[in-house]
PDB file of N, CA and C in Angstrom:
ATOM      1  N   UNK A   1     -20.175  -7.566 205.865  1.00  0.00           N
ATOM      2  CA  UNK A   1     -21.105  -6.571 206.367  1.00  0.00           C
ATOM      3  C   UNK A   1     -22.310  -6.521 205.447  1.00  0.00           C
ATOM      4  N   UNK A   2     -23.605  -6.300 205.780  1.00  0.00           N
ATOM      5  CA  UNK A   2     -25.051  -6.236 205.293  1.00  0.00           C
ATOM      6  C   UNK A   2     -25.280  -4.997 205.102  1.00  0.00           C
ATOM      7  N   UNK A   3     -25.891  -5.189 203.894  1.00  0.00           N
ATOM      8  CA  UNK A   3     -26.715  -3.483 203.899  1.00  0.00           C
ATOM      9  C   UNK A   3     -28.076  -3.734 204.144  1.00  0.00           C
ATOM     10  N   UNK A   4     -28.323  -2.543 204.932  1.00  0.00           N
ATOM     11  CA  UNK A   4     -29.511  -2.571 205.465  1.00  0.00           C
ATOM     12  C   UNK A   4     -30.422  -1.452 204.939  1.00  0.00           C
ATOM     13  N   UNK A   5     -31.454  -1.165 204.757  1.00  0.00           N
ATOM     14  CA  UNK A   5     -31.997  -0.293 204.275  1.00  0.00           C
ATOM     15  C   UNK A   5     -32.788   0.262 205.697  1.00  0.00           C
ATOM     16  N   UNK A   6     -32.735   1.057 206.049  1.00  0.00           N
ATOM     17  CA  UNK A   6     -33.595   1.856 207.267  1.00  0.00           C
ATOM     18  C   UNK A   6     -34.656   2.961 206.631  1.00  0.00           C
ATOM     19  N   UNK A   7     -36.154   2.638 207.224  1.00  0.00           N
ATOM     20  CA  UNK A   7     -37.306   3.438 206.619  1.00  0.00           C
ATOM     21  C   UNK A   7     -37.454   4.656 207.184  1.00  0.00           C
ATOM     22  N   UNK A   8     -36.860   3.858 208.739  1.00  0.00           N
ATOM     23  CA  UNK A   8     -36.879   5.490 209.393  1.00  0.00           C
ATOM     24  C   UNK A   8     -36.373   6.154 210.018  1.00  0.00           C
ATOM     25  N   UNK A   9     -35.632   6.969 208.963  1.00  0.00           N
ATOM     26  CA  UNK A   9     -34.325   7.211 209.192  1.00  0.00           C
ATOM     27  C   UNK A   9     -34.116   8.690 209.791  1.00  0.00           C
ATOM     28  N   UNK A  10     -35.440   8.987 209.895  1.00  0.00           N
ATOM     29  CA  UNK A  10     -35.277   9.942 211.419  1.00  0.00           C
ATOM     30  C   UNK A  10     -35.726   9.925 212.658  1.00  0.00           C
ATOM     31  N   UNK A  11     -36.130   8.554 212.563  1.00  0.00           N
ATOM     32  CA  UNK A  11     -36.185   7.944 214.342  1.00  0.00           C
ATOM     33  C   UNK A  11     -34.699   7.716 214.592  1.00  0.00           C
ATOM     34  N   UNK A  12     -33.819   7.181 214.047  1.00  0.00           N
ATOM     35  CA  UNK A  12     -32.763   6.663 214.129  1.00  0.00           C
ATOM     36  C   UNK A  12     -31.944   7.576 214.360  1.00  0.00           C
ATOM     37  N   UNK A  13     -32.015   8.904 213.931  1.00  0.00           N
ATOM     38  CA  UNK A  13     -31.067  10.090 214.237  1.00  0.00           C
ATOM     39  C   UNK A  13     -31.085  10.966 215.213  1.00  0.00           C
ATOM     40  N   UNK A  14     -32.558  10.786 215.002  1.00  0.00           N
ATOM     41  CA  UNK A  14     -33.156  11.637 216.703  1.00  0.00           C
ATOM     42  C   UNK A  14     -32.649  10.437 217.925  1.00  0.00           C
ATOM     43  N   UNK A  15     -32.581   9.246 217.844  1.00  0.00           N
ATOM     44  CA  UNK A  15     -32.091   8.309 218.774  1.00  0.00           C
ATOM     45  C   UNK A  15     -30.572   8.559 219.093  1.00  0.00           C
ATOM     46  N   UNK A  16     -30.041   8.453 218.042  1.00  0.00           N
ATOM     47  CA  UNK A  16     -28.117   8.985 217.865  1.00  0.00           C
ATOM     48  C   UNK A  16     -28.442  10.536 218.622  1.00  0.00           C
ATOM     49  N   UNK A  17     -29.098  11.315 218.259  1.00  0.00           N
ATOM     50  CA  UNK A  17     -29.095  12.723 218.957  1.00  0.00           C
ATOM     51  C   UNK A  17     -28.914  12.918 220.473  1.00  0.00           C
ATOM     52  N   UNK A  18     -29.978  11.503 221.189  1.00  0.00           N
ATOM     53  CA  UNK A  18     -30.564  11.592 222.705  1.00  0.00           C
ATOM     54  C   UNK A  18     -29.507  11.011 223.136  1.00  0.00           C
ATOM     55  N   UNK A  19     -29.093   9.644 222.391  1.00  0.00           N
ATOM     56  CA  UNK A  19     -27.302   9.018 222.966  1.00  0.00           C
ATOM     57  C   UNK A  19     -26.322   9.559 222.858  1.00  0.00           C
ATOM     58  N   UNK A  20     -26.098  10.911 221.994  1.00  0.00           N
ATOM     59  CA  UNK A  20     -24.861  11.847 222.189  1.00  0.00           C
ATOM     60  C   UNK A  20     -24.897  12.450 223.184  1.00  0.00           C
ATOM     61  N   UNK A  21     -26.411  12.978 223.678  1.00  0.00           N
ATOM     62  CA  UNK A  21     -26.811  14.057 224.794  1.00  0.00           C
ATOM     63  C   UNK A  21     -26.198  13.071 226.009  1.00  0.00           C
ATOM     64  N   UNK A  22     -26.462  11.405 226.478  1.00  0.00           N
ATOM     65  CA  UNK A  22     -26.584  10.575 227.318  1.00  0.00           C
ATOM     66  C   UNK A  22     -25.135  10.607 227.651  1.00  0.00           C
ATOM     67  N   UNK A  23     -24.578  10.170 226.443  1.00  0.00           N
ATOM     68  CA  UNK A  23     -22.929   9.299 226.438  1.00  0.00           C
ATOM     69  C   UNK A  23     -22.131  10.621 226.445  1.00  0.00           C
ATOM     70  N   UNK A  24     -22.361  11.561 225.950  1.00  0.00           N
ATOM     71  CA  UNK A  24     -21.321  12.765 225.572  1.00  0.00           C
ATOM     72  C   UNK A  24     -20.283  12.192 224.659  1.00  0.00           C
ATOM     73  N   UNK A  25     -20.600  11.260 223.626  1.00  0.00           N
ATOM     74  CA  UNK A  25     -20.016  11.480 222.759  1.00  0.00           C
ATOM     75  C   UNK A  25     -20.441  10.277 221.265  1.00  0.00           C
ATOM     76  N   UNK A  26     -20.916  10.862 220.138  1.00  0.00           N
ATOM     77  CA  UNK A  26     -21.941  10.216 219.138  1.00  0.00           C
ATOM     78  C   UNK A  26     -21.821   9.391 218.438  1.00  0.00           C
ATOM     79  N   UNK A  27     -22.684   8.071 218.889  1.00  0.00           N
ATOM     80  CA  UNK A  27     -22.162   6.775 218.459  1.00  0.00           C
ATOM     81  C   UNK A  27     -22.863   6.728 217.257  1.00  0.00           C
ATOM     82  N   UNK A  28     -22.010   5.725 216.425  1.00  0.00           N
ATOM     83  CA  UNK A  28     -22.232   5.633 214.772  1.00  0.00           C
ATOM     84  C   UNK A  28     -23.710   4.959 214.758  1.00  0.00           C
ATOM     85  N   UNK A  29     -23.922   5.199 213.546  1.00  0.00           N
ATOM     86  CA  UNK A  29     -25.424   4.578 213.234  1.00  0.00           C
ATOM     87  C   UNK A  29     -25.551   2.731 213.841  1.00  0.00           C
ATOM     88  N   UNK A  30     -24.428   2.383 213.125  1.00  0.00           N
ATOM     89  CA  UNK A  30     -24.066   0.776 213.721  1.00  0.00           C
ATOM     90  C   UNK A  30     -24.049   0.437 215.302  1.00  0.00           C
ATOM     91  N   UNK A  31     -23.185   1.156 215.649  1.00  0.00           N
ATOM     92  CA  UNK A  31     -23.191   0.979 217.395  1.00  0.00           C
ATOM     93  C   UNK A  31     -24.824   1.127 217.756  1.00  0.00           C
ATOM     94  N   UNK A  32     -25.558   2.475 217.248  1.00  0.00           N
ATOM     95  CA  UNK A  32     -26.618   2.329 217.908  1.00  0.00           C
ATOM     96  C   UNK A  32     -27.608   1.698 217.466  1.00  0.00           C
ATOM     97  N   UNK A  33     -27.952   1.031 216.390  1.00  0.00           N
ATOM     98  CA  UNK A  33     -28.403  -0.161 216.313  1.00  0.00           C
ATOM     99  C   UNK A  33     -28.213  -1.410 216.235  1.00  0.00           C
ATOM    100  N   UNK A  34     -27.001  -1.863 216.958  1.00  0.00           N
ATOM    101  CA  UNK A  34     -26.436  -2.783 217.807  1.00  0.00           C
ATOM    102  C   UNK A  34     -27.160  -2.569 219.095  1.00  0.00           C
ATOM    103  N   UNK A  35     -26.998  -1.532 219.671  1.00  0.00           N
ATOM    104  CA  UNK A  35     -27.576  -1.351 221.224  1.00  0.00           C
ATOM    105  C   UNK A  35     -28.998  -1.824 220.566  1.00  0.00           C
ATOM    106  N   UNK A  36     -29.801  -1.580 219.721  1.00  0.00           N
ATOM    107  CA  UNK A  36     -31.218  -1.513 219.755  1.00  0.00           C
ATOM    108  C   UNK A  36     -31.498  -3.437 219.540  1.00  0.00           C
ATOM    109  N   UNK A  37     -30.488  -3.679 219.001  1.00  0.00           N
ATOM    110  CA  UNK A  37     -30.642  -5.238 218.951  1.00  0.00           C
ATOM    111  C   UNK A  37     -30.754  -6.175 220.391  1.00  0.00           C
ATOM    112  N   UNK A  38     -29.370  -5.156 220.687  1.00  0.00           N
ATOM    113  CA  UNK A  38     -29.590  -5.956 222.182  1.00  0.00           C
ATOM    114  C   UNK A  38     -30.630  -5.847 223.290  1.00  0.00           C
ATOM    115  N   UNK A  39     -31.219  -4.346 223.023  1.00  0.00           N
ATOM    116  CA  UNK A  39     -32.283  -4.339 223.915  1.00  0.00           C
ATOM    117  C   UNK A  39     -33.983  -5.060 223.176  1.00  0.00           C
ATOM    118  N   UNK A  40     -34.149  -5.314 221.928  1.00  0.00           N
ATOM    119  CA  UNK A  40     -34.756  -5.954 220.942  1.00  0.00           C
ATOM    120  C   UNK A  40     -34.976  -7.495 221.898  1.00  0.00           C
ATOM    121  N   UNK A  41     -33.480  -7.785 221.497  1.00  0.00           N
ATOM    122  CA  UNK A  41     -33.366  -9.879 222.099  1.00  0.00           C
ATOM    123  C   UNK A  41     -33.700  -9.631 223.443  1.00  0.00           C
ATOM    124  N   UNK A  42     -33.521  -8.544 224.671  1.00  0.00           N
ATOM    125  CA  UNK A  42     -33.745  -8.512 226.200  1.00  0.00           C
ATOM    126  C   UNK A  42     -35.386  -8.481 226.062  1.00  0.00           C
ATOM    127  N   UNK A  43     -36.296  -8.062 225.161  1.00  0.00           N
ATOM    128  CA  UNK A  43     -37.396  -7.742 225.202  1.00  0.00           C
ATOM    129  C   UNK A  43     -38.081  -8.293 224.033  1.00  0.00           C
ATOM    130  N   UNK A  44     -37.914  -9.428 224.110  1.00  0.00           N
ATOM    131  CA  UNK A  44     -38.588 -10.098 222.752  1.00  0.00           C
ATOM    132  C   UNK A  44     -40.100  -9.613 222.420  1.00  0.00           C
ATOM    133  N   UNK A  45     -40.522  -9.861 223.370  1.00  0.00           N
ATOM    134  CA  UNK A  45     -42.526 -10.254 224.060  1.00  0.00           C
ATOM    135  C   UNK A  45     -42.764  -9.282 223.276  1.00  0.00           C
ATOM    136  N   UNK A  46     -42.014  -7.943 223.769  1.00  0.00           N
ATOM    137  CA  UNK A  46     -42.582  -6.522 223.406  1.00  0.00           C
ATOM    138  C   UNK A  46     -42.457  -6.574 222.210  1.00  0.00           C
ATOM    139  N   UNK A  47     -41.203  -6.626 221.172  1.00  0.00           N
ATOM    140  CA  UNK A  47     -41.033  -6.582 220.100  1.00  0.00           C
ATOM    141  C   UNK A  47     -42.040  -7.310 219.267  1.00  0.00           C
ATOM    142  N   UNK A  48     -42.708  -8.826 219.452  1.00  0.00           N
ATOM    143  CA  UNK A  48     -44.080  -9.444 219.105  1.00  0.00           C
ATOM    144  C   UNK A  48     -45.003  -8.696 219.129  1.00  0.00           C
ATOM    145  N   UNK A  49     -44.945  -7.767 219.962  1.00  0.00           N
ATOM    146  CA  UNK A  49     -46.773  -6.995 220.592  1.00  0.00           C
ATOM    147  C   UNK A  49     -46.488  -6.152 219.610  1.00  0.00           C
ATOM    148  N   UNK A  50     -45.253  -5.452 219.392  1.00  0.00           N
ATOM    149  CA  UNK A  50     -45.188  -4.432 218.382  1.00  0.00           C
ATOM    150  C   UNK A  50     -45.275  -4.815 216.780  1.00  0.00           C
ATOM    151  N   UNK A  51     -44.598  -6.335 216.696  1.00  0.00           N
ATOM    152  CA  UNK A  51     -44.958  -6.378 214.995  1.00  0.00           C
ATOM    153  C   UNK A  51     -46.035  -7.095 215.044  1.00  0.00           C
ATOM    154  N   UNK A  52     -46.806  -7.401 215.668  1.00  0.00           N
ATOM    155  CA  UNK A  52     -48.117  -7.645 215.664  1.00  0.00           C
ATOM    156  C   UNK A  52     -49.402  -6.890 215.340  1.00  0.00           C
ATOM    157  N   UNK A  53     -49.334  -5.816 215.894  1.00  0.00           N
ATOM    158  CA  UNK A  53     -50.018  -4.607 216.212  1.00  0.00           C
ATOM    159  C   UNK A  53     -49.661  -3.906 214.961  1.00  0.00           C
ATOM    160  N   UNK A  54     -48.543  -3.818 213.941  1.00  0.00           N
ATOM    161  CA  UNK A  54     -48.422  -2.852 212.811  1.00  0.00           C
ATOM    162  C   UNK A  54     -49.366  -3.018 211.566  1.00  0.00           C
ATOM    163  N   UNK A  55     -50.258  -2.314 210.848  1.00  0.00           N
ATOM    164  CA  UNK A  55     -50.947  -2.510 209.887  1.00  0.00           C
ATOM    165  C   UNK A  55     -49.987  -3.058 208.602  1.00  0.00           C
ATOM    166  N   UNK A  56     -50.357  -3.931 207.960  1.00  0.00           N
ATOM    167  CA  UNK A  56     -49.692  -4.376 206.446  1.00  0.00           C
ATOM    168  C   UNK A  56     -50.415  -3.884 205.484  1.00  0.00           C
ATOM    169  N   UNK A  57     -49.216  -2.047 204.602  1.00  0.00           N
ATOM    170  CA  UNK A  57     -50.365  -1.818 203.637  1.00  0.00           C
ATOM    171  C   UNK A  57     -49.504  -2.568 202.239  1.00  0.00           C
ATOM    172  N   UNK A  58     -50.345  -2.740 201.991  1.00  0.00           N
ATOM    173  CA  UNK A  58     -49.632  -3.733 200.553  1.00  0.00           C
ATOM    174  C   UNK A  58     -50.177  -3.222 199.378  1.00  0.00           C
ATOM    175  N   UNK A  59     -49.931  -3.043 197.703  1.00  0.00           N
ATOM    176  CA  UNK A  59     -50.160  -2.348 197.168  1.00  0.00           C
ATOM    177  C   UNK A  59     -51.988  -1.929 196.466  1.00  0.00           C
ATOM    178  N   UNK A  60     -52.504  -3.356 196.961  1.00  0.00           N
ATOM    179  CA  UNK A  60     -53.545  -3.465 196.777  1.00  0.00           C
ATOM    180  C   UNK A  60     -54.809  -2.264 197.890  1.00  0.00           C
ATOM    181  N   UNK A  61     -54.427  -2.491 199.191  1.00  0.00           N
ATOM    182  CA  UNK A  61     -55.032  -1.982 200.418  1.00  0.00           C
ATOM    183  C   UNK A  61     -54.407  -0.150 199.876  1.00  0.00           C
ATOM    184  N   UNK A  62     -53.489   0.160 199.546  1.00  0.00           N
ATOM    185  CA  UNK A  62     -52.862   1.768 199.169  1.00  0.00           C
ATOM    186  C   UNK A  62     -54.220   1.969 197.652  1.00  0.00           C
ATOM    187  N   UNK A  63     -54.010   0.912 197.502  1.00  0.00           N
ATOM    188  CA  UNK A  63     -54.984   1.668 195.997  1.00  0.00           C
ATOM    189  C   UNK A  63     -56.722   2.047 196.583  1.00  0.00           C
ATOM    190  N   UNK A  64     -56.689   1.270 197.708  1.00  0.00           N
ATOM    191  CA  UNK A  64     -58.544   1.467 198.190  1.00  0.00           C
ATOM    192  C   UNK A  64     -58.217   2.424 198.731  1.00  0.00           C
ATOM    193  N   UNK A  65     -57.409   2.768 199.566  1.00  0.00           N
ATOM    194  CA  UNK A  65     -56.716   4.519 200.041  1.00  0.00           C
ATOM    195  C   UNK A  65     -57.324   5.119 199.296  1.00  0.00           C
ATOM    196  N   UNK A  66     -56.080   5.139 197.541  1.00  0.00           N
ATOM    197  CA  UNK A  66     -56.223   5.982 197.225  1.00  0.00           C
ATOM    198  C   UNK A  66     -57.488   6.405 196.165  1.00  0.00           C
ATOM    199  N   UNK A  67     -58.503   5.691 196.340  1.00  0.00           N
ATOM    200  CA  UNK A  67     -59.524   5.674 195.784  1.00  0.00           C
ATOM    201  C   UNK A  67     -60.512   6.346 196.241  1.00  0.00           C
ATOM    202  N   UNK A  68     -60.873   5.707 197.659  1.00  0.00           N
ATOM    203  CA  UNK A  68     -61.454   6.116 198.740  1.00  0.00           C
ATOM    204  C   UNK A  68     -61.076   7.734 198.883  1.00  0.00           C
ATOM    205  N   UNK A  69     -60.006   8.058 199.023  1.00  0.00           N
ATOM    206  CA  UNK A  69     -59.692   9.947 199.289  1.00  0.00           C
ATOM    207  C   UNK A  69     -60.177  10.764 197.991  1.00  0.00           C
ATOM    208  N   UNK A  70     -59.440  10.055 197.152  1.00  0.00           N
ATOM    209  CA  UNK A  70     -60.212  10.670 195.702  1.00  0.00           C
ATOM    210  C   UNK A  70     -61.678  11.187 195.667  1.00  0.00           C
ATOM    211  N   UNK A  71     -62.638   9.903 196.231  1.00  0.00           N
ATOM    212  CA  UNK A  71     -64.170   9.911 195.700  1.00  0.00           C
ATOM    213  C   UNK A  71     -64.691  10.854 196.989  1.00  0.00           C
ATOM    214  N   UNK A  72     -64.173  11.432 197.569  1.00  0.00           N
ATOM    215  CA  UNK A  72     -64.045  12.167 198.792  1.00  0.00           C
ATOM    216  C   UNK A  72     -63.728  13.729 198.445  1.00  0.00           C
ATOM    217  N   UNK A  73     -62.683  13.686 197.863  1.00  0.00           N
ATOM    218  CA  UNK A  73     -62.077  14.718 197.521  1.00  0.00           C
ATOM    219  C   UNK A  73     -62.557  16.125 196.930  1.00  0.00           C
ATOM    220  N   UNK A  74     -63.992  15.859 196.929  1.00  0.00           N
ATOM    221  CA  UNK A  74     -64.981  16.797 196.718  1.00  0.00           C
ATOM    222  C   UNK A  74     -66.030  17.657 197.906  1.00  0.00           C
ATOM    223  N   UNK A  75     -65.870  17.072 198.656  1.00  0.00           N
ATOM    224  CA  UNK A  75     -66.588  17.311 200.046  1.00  0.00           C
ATOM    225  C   UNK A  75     -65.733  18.183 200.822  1.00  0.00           C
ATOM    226  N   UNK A  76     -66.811  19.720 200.772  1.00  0.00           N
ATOM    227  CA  UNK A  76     -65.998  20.723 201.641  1.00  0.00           C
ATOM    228  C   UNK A  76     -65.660  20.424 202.499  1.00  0.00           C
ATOM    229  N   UNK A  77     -64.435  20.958 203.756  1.00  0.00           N
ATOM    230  CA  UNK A  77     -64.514  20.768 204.671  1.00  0.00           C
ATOM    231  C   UNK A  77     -65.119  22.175 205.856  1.00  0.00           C
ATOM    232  N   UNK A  78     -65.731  21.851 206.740  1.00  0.00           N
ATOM    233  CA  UNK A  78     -66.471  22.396 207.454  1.00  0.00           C
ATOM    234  C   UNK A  78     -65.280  22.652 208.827  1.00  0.00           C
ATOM    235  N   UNK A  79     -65.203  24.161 209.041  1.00  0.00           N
ATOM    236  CA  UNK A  79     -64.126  24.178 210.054  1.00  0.00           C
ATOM    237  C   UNK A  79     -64.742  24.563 211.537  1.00  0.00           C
ATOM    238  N   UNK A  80     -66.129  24.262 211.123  1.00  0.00           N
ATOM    239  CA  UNK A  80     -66.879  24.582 212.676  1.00  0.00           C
ATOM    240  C   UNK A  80     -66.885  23.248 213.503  1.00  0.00           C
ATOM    241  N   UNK A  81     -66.315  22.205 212.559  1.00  0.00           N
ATOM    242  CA  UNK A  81     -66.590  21.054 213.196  1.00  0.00           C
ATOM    243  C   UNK A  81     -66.062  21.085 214.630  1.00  0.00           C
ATOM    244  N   UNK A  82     -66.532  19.611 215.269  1.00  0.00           N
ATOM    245  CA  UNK A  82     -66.516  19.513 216.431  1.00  0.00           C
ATOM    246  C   UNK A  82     -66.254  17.924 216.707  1.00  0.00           C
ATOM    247  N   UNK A  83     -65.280  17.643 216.985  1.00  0.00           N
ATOM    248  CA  UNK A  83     -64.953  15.797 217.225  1.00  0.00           C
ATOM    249  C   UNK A  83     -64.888  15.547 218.428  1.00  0.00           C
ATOM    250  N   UNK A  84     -65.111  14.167 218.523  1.00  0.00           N
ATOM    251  CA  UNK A  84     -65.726  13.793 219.765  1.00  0.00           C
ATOM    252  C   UNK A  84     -63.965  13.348 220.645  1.00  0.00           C
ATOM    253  N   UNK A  85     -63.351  13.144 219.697  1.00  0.00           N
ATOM    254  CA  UNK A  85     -61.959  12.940 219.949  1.00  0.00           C
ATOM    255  C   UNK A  85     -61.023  13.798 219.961  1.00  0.00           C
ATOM    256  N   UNK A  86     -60.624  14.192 221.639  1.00  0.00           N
ATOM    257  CA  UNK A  86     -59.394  15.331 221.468  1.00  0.00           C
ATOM    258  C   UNK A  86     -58.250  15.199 220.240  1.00  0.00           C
ATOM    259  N   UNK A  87     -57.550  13.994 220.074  1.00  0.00           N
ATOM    260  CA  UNK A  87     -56.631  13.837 218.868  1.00  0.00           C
ATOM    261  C   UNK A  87     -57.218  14.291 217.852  1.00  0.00           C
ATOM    262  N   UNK A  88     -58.672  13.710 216.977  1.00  0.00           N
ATOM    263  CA  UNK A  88     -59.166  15.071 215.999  1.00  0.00           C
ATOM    264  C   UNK A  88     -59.373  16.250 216.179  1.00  0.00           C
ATOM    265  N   UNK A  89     -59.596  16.581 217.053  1.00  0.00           N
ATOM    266  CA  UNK A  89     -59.486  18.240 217.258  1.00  0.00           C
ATOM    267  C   UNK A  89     -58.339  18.581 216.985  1.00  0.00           C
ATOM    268  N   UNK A  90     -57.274  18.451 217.322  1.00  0.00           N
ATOM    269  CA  UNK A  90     -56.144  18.570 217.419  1.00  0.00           C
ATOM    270  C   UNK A  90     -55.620  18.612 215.751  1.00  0.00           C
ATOM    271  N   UNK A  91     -55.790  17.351 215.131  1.00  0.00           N
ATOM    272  CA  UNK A  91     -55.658  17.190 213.651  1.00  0.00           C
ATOM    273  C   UNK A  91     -56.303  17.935 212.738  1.00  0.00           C
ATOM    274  N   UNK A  92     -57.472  18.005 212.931  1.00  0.00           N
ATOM    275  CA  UNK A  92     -58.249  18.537 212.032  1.00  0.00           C
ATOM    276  C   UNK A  92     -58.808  20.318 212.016  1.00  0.00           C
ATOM    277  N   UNK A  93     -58.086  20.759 213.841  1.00  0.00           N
ATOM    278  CA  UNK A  93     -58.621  22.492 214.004  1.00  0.00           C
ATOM    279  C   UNK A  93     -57.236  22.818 214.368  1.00  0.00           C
ATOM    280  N   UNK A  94     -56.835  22.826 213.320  1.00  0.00           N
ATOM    281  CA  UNK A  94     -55.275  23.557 213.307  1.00  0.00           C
ATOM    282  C   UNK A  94     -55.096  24.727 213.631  1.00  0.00           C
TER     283      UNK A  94
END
């Protein structure tokens, strides 16, 4: 048996949560990512589009982050703002 390290390990529980609700009765972490394998290999394409599409932050790209917020980190924020994007509104007029 492999150890696996899981990052996100509350997608994975909230998933076990919705398959207890489904199955009526709560399959182990293993079973349900077994099921996720098998539906993974049924849907390869997708699984490509998805690790394709994920950003790679690597420790170099985290340090311009955290540089970038820093030299920032002085600039009031203004709560009259107004974004042109419902999702910033949303984020930013709490």
């Amino acid at each position: 048996m492999s150890i696996v390290k899981i990052k996100n390990k509350k997608g994975l529980e909230q998933l076990q949560a919705k398959l207890t609700l489904r199955l009526g009765r709560k399959p182990t972490q293993q079973e349900t990512l077994d099921y996720c394998l098998i539906l993974a290999n049924q849907n390869f394409e997708e699984i490509i589009q998805i690790a394709m599409n994920l950003p790679i932050l690597n420790p170099k790209k985290a340090q311009k982050i955290i540089e970038k917020r820093n030299s920032l980190g002085d600039i009031p924020y203004n709560p009259n703002s107004h974004f042109t994007s419902e999702n910033d509104d949303d984020i930013y007029n709490l």
